[in-house]
C-alpha atoms as a PDB file:
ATOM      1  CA  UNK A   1      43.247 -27.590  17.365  1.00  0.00           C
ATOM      2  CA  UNK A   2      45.131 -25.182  15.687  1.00  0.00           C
ATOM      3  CA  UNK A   3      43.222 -24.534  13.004  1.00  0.00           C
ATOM      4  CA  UNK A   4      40.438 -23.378  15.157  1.00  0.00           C
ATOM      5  CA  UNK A   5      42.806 -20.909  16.233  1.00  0.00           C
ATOM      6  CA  UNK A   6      43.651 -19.680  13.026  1.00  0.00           C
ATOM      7  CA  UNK A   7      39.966 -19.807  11.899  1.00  0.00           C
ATOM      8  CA  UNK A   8      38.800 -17.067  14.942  1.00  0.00           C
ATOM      9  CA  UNK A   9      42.233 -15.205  14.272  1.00  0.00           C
ATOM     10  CA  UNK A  10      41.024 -14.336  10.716  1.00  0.00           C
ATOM     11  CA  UNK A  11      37.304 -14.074  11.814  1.00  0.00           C
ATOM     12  CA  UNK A  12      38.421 -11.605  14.627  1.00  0.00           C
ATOM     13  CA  UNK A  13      40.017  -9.524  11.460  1.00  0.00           C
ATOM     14  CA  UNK A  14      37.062  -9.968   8.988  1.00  0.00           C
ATOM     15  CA  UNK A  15      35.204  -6.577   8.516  1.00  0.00           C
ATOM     16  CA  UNK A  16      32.082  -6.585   9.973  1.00  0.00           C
ATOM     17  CA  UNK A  17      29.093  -4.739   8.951  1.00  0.00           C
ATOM     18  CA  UNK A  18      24.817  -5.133   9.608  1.00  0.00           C
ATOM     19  CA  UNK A  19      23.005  -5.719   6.838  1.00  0.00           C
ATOM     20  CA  UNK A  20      20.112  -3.435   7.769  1.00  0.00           C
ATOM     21  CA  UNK A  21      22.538  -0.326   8.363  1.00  0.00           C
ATOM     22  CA  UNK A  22      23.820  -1.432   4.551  1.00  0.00           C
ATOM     23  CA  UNK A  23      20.093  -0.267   3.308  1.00  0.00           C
ATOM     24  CA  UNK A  24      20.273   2.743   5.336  1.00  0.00           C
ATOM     25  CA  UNK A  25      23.520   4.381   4.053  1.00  0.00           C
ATOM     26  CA  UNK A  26      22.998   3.311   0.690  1.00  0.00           C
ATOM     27  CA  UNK A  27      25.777   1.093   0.665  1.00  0.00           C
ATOM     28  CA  UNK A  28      25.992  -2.244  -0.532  1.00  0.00           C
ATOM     29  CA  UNK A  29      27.976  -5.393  -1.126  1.00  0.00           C
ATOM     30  CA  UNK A  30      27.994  -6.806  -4.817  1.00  0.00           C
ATOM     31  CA  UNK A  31      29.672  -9.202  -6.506  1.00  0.00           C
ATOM     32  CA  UNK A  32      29.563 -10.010 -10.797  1.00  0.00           C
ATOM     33  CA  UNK A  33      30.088 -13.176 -12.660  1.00  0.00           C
ATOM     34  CA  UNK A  34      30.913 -11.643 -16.321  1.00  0.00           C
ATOM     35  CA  UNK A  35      31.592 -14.996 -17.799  1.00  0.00           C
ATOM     36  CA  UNK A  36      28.099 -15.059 -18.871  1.00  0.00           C
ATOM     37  CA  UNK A  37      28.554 -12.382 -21.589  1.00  0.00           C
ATOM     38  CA  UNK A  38      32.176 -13.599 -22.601  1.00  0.00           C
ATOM     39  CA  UNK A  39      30.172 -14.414 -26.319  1.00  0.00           C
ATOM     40  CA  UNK A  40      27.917 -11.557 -26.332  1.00  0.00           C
ATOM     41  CA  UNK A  41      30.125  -9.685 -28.682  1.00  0.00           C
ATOM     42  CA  UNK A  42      27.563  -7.407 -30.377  1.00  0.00           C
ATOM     43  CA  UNK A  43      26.056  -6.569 -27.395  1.00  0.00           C
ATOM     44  CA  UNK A  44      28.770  -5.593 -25.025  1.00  0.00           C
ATOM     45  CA  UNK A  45      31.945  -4.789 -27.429  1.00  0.00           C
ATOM     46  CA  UNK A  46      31.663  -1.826 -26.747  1.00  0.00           C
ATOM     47  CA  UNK A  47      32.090  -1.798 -22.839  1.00  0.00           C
ATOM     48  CA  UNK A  48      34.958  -3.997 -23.557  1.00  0.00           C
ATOM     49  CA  UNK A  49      36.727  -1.899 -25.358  1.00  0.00           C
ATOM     50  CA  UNK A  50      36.339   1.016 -22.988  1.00  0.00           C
ATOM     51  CA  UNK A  51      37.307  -1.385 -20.362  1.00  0.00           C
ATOM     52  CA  UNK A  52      40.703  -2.471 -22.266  1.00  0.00           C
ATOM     53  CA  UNK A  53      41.236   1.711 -22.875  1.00  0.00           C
ATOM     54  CA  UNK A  54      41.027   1.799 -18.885  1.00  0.00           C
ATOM     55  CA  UNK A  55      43.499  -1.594 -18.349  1.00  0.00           C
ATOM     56  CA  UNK A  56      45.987   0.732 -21.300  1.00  0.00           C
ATOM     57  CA  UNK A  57      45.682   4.116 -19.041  1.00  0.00           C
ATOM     58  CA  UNK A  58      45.793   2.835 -15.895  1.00  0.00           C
ATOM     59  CA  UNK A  59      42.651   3.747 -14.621  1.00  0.00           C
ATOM     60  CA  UNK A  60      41.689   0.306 -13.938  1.00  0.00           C
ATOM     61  CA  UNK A  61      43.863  -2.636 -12.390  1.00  0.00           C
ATOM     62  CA  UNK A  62      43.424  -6.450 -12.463  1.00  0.00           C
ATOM     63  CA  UNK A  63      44.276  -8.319  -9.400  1.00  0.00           C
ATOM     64  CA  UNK A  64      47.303  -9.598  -9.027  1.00  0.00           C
ATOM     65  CA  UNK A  65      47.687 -13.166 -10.993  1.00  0.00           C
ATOM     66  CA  UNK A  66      49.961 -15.700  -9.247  1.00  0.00           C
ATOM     67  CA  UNK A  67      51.074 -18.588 -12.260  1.00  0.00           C
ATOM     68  CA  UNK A  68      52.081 -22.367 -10.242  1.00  0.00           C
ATOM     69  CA  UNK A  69      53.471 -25.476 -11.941  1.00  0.00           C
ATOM     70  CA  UNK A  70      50.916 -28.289 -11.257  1.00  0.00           C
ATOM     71  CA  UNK A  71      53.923 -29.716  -9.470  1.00  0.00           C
ATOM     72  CA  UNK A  72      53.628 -26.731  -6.436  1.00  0.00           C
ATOM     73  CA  UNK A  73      49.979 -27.507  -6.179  1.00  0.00           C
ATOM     74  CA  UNK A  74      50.696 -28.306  -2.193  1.00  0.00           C
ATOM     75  CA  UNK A  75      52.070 -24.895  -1.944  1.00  0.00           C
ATOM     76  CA  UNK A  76      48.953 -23.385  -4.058  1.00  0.00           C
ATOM     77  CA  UNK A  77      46.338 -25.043  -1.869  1.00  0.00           C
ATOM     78  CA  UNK A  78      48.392 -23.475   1.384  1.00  0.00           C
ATOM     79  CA  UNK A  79      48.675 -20.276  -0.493  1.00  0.00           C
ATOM     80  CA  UNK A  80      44.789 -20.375  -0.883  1.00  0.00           C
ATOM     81  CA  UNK A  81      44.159 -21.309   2.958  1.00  0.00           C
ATOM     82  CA  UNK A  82      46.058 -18.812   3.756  1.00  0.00           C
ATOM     83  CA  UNK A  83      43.749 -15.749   3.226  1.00  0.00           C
ATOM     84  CA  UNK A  84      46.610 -13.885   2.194  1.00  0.00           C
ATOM     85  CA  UNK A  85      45.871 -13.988  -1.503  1.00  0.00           C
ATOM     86  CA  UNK A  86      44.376 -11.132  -3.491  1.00  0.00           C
ATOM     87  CA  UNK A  87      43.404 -12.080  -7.150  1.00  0.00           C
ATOM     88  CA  UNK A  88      43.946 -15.467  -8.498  1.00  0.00           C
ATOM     89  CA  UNK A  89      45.859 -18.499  -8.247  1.00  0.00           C
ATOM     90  CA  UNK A  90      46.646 -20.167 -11.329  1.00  0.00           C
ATOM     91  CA  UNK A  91      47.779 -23.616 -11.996  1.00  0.00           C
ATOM     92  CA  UNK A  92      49.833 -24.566 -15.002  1.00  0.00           C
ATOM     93  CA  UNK A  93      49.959 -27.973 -16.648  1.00  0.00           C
ATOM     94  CA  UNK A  94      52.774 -27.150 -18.826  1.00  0.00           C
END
């Protein structure tokens, strides 16, 4: 029962938006999977070099990486449920 609680406690904070206003405002939500490219070297080398001149400045920012031992991988799963997290979890084998 309380998870149901918890579930509409985070709902209640999700942003909420109408996806007919989104075409309106020229706004919209996108997500990218680059993992396609990751052996498209000749074609987009380039792009990820500017990108690592970006990461060197400090124009651009990865999200926040959190490293657990396979041994915490309770506390990684909570850490996921929690909606707390912002970047990615990692789990190490070693």
């Amino acid at each position: 029962p309380t998870e149901w609680i918890k579930m509409a406690s985070k709902m209640s904070r999700m942003p909420k938006f109408e996806p007919m206003d989104l075409t309106t405002q020229n706004k919209s939500v996108l997500g990218f999977n680059l993992s396609f490219f990751v052996d498209e070297i000749d074609m987009l080398g380039h792009l990820y070099d500017q990108i690592s001149a970006w990461l060197d400045d400090g124009k651009l920012s990865c999200p926040r990486i959190v490293e657990m031992e396979m041994s915490c991988i309770g506390d990684a799963h909570d850490l996921l449920h929690s909606g707390t997290t912002i970047g990615k979890i990692v789990v190490t084998t070693k």
